[in-house]
Protein backbone atom coordinates (compact mmCIF):
# COMPACT_ATOMS: atom_id res chain seq x y z
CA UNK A 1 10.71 -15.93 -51.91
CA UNK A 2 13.02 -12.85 -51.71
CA UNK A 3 10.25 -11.06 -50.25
CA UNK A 4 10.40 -13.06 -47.86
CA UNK A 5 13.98 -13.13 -47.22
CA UNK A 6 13.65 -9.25 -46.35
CA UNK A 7 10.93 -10.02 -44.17
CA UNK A 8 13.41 -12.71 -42.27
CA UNK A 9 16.16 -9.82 -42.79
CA UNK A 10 13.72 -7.34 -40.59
CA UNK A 11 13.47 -10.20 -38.28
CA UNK A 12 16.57 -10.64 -37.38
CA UNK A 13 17.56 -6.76 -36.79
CA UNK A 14 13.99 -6.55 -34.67
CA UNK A 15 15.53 -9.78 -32.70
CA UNK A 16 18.74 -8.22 -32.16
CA UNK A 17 17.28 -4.75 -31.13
CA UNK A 18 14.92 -6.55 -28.51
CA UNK A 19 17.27 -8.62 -27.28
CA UNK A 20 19.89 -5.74 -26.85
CA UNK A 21 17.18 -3.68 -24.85
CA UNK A 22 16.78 -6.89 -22.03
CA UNK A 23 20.23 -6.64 -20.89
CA UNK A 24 22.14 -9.09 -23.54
CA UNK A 25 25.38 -7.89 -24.51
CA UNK A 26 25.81 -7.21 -28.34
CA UNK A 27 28.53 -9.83 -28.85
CA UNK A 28 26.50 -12.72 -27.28
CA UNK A 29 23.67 -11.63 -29.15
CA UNK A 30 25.56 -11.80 -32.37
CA UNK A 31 27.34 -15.09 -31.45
CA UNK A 32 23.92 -16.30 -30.83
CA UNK A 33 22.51 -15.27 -34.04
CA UNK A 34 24.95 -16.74 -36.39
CA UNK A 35 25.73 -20.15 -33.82
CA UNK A 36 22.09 -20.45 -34.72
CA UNK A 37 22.40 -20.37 -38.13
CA UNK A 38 25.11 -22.83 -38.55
CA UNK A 39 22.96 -25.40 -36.68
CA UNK A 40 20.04 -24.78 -38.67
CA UNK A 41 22.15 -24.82 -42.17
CA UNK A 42 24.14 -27.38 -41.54
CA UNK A 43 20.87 -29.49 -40.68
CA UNK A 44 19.55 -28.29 -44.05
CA UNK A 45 22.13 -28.78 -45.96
CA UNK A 46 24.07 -31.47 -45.20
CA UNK A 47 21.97 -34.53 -45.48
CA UNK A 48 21.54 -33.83 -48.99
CA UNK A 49 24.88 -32.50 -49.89
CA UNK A 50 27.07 -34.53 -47.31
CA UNK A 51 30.10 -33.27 -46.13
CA UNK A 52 31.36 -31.35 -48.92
CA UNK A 53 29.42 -28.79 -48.01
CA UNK A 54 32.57 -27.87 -45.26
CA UNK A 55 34.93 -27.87 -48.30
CA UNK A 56 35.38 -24.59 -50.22
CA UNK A 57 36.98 -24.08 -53.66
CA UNK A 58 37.84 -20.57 -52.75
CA UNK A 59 38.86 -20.62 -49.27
CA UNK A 60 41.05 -17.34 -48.94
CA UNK A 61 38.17 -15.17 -50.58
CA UNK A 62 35.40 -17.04 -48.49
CA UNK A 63 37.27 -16.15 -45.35
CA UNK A 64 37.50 -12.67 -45.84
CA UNK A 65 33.99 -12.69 -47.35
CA UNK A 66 33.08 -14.58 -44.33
CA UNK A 67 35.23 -11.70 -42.12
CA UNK A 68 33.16 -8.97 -43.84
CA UNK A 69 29.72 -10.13 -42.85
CA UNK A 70 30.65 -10.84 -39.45
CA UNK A 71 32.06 -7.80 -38.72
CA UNK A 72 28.87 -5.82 -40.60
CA UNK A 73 26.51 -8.11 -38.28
CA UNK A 74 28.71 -6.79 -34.91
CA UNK A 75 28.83 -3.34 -36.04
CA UNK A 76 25.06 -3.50 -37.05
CA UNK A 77 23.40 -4.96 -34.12
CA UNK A 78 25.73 -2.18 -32.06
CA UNK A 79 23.89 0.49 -33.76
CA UNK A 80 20.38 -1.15 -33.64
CA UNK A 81 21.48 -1.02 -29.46
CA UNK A 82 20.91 3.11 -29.78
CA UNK A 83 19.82 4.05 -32.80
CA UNK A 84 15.96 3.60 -34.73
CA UNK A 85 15.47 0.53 -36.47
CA UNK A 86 14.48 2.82 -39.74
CA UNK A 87 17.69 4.31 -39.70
CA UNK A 88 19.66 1.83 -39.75
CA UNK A 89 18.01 -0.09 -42.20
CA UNK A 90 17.77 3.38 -44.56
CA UNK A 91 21.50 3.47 -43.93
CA UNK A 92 22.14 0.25 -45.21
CA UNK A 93 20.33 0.58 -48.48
CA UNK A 94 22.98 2.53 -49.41
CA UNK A 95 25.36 -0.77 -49.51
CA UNK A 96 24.89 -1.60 -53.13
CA UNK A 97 25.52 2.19 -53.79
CA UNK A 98 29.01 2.00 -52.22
CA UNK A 99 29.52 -1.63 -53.62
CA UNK A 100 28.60 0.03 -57.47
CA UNK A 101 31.87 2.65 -56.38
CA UNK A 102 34.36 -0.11 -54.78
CA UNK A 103 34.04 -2.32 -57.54
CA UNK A 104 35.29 0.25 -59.79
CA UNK A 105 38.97 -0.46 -58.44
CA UNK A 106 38.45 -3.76 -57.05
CA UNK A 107 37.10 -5.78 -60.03
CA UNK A 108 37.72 -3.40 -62.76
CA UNK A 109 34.09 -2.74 -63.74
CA UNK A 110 33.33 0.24 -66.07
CA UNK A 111 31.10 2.51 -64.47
CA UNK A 112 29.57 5.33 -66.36
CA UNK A 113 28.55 9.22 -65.71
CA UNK A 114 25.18 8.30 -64.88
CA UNK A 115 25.80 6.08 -62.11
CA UNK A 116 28.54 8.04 -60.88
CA UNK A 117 26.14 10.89 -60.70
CA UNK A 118 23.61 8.17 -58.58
CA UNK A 119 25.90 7.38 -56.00
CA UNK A 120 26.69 10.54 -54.95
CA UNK A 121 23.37 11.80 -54.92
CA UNK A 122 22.94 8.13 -53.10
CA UNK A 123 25.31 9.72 -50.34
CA UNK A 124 23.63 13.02 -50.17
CA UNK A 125 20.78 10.32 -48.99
CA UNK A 126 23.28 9.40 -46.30
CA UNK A 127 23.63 12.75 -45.31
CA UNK A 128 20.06 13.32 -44.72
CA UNK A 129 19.71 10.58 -42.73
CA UNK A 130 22.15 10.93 -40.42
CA UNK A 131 22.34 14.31 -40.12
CA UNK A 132 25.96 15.44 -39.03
CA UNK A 133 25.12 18.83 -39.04
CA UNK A 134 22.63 18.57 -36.31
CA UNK A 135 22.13 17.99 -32.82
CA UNK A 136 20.18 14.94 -32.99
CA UNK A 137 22.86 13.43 -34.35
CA UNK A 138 24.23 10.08 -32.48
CA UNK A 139 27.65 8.68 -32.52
CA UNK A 140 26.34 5.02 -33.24
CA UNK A 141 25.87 6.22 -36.67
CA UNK A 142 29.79 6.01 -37.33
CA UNK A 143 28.30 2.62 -36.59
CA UNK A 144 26.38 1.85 -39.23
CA UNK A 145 28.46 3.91 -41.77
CA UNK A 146 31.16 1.51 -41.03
CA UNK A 147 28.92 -1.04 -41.56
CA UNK A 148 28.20 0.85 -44.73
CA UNK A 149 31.51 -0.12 -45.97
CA UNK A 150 31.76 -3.39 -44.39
CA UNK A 151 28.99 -4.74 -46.13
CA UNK A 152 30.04 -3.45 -49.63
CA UNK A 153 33.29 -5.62 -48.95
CA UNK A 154 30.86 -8.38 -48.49
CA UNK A 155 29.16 -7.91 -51.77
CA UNK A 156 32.53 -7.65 -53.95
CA UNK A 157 33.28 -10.88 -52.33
CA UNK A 158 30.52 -12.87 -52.98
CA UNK A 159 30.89 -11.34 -56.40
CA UNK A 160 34.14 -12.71 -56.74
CA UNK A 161 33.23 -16.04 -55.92
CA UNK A 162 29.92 -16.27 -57.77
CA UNK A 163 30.38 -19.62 -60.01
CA UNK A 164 32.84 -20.75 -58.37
CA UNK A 165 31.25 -21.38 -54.54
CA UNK A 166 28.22 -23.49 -53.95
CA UNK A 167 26.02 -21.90 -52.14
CA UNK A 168 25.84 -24.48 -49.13
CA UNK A 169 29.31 -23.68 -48.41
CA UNK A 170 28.94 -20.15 -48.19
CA UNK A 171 25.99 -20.70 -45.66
CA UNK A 172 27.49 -22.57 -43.73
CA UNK A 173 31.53 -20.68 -43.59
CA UNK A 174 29.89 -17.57 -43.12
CA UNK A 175 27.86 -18.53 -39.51
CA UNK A 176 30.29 -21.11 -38.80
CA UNK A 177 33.59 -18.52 -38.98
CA UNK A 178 31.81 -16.09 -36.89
CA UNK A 179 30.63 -18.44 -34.28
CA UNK A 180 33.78 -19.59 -33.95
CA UNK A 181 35.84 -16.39 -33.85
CA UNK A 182 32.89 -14.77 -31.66
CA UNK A 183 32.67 -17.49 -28.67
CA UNK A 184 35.72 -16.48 -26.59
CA UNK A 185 34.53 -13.23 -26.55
CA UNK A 186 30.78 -14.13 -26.02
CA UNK A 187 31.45 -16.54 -23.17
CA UNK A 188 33.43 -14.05 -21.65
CA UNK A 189 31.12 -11.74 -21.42
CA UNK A 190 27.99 -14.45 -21.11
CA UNK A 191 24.41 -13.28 -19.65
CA UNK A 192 22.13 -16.04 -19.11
CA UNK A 193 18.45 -14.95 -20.51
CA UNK A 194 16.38 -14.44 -17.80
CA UNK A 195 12.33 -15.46 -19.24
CA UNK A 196 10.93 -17.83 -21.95
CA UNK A 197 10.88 -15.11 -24.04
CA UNK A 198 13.80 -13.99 -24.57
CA UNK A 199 14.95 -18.09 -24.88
CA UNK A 200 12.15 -17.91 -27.94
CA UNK A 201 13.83 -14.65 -29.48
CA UNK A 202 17.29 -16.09 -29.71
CA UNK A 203 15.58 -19.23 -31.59
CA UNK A 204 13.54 -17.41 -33.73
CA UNK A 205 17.20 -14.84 -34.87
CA UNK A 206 18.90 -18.01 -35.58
CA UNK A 207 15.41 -19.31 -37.68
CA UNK A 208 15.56 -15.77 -39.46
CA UNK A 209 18.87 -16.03 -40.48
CA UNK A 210 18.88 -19.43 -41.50
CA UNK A 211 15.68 -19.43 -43.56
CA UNK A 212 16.32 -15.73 -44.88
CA UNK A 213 19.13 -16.51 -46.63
CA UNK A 214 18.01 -20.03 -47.47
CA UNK A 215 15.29 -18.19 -49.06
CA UNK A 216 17.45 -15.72 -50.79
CA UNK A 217 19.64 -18.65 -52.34
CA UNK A 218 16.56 -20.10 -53.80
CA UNK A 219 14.86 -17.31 -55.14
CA UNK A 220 18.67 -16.35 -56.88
CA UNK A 221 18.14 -20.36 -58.36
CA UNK A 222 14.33 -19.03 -59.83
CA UNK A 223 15.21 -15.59 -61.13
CA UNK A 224 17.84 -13.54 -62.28
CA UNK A 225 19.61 -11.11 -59.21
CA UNK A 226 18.75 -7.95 -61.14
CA UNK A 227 15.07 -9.16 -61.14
CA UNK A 228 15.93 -9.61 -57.33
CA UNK A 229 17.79 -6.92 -56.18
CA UNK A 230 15.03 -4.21 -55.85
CA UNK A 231 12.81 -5.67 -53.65
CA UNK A 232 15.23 -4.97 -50.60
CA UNK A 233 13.99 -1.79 -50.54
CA UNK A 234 11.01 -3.11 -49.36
CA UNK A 235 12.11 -3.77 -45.97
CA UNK A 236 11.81 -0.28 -45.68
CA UNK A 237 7.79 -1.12 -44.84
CA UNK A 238 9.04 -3.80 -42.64
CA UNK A 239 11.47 -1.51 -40.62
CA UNK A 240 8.71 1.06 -40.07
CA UNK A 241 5.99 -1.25 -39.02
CA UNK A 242 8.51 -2.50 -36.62
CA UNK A 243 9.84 0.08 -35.06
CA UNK A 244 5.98 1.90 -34.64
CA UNK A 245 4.52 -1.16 -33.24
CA UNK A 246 7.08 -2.42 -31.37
CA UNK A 247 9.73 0.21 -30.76
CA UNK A 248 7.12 2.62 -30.49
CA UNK A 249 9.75 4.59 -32.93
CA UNK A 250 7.93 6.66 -35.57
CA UNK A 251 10.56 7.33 -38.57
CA UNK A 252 11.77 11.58 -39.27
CA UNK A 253 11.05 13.57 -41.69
CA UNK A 254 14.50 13.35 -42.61
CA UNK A 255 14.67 9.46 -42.64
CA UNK A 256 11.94 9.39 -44.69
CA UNK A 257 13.50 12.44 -47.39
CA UNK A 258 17.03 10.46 -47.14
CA UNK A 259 15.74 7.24 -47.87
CA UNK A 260 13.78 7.88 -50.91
CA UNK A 261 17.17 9.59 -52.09
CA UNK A 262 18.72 6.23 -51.56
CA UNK A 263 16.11 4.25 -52.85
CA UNK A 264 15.85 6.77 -55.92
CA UNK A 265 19.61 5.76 -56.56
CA UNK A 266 19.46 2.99 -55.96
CA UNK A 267 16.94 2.18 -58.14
CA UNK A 268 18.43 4.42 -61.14
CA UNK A 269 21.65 2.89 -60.82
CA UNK A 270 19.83 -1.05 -61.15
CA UNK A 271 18.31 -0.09 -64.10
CA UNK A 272 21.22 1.14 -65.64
CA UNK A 273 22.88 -2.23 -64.88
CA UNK A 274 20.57 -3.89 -65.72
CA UNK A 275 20.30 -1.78 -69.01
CA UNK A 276 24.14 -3.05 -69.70
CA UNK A 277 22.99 -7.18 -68.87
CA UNK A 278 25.47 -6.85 -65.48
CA UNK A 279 23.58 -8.20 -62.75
CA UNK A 280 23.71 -6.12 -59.60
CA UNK A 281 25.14 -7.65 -55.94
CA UNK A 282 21.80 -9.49 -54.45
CA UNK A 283 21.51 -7.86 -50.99
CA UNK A 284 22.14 -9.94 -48.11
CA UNK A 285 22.62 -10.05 -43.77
């Protein structure tokens, strides 16, 4: 099942990407992403929950946790607008990397040599990837390193309310905050889809995001997160099959030499957690 919530993950950045290249601006496209969500949540959860489901425990924390994924979705799907599919998706496997540093401050965790070690060589990853020093490089890549950071905020956050948050109500803050707060500004700058398909692309985002993180919730109920937590490197497949066969976007040498330093760290610094029975952030979009 978490498999397959990286497959929906891919999904919904191929969506976004597509839908970005017809003419849609970014903002609609991530209003229309997450507005689709909510329905399709909501639907799920609420006849078996009831309305409770709108009521958090932790409201302060879930609206900055909801604040952190909505801004990592806008800053995202900007990127995706110019930039590979694979790198952005190599970029982002660096989140838990930067989450394993924040939390250091944030929640007090102990964090040894080893993984200190990890993360930078985690960042060297970075490096490769983006490639400052060269002329290839692209400014939407401050894009997706601020997403970078973004999305570790999300992970200490849904950290912090682990326990304490069902995970209905998370679901369904997190799309319905950002289709609220993104609808002025989505309306205002509205573009009708023009063809079937692209109608059927902003259905299937919202199906993506729904059902990816549905399915992400319920592997988390079948299996411990540090179990989970490796298999989002997987979507590196994903990414590349996407962006070859539809992009027509063959991943660089460098992509590919940065991203198996990232997944390298990545990997080292889950074990080591693991190692020490602290469960690693699950990975989410």
């Amino acid at each position: 099942m978490m498999l397959l919530a990286v497959m929906l993950f891919t999904g919904i950045d191929t969506s976004a990407k597509w839908l970005s290249i017809a003419g849609l601006p970014v903002i609609e496209i991530v209003f229309l992403r997450y507005f689709g969500h909510f329905i399709l949540a909501t639907g799920y959860y609420l006849p078996t929950s009831g309305p409770a489901i709108f009521v958090s425990n932790a409201p302060r924390i879930q609206l900055l946790r909801s604040t952190f994924l909505c801004l990592s979705t806008v800053s995202n799907f900007w990127a995706l607008k110019y930039l590979p599919i694979t790198v952005t998706t190599t970029i982002a496997f660096a989140g838990p990397i930067a989450t394993t540093l924040l939390a250091i401050p944030i929640l007090g965790e102990r964090v040894g040599i080893h993984r200190i070690i990890a993360v930078c060589c985690g960042f060297f990853g970075v490096l490769l990837v983006i490639q400052p020093w060269n002329a290839a490089f692209h400014p939407a890549m401050i894009l997706s390193l601020f997403n970078l950071v973004i999305v570790s905020g999300y992970f200490i956050t849904t950290r912090m309310i682990a326990g304490v948050e069902r995970n209905a109500t998370q679901q369904v803050w997190s799309s319905g905050f950002a289709s609220m707060v993104l609808a002025p500004f989505a309306f205002a700058h509205w573009v009708w889809p023009d063809s079937i398909t692209q109608w059927l692309v902003i259905v299937a985002m919202g199906a993506f995001g729904a059902t990816g993180h549905i399915s992400a919730t319920a592997a988390h109920r079948r299996a411990d997160a540090s179990i989970l937590a490796p298999m989002f490197y997987t979507q590196v497949f994903s990414a590349t099959l996407v962006g070859i066969f539809i992009f027509d976007t063959w991943p660089t040498l460098w992509t590919l030499a940065g991203g198996a330093v990232i997944i390298g760290s990545g990997a080292y610094i889950w074990q080591r957690t693991r190692r020490k029975s602290k469960a690693p952030p699950a990975p989410l979009v």
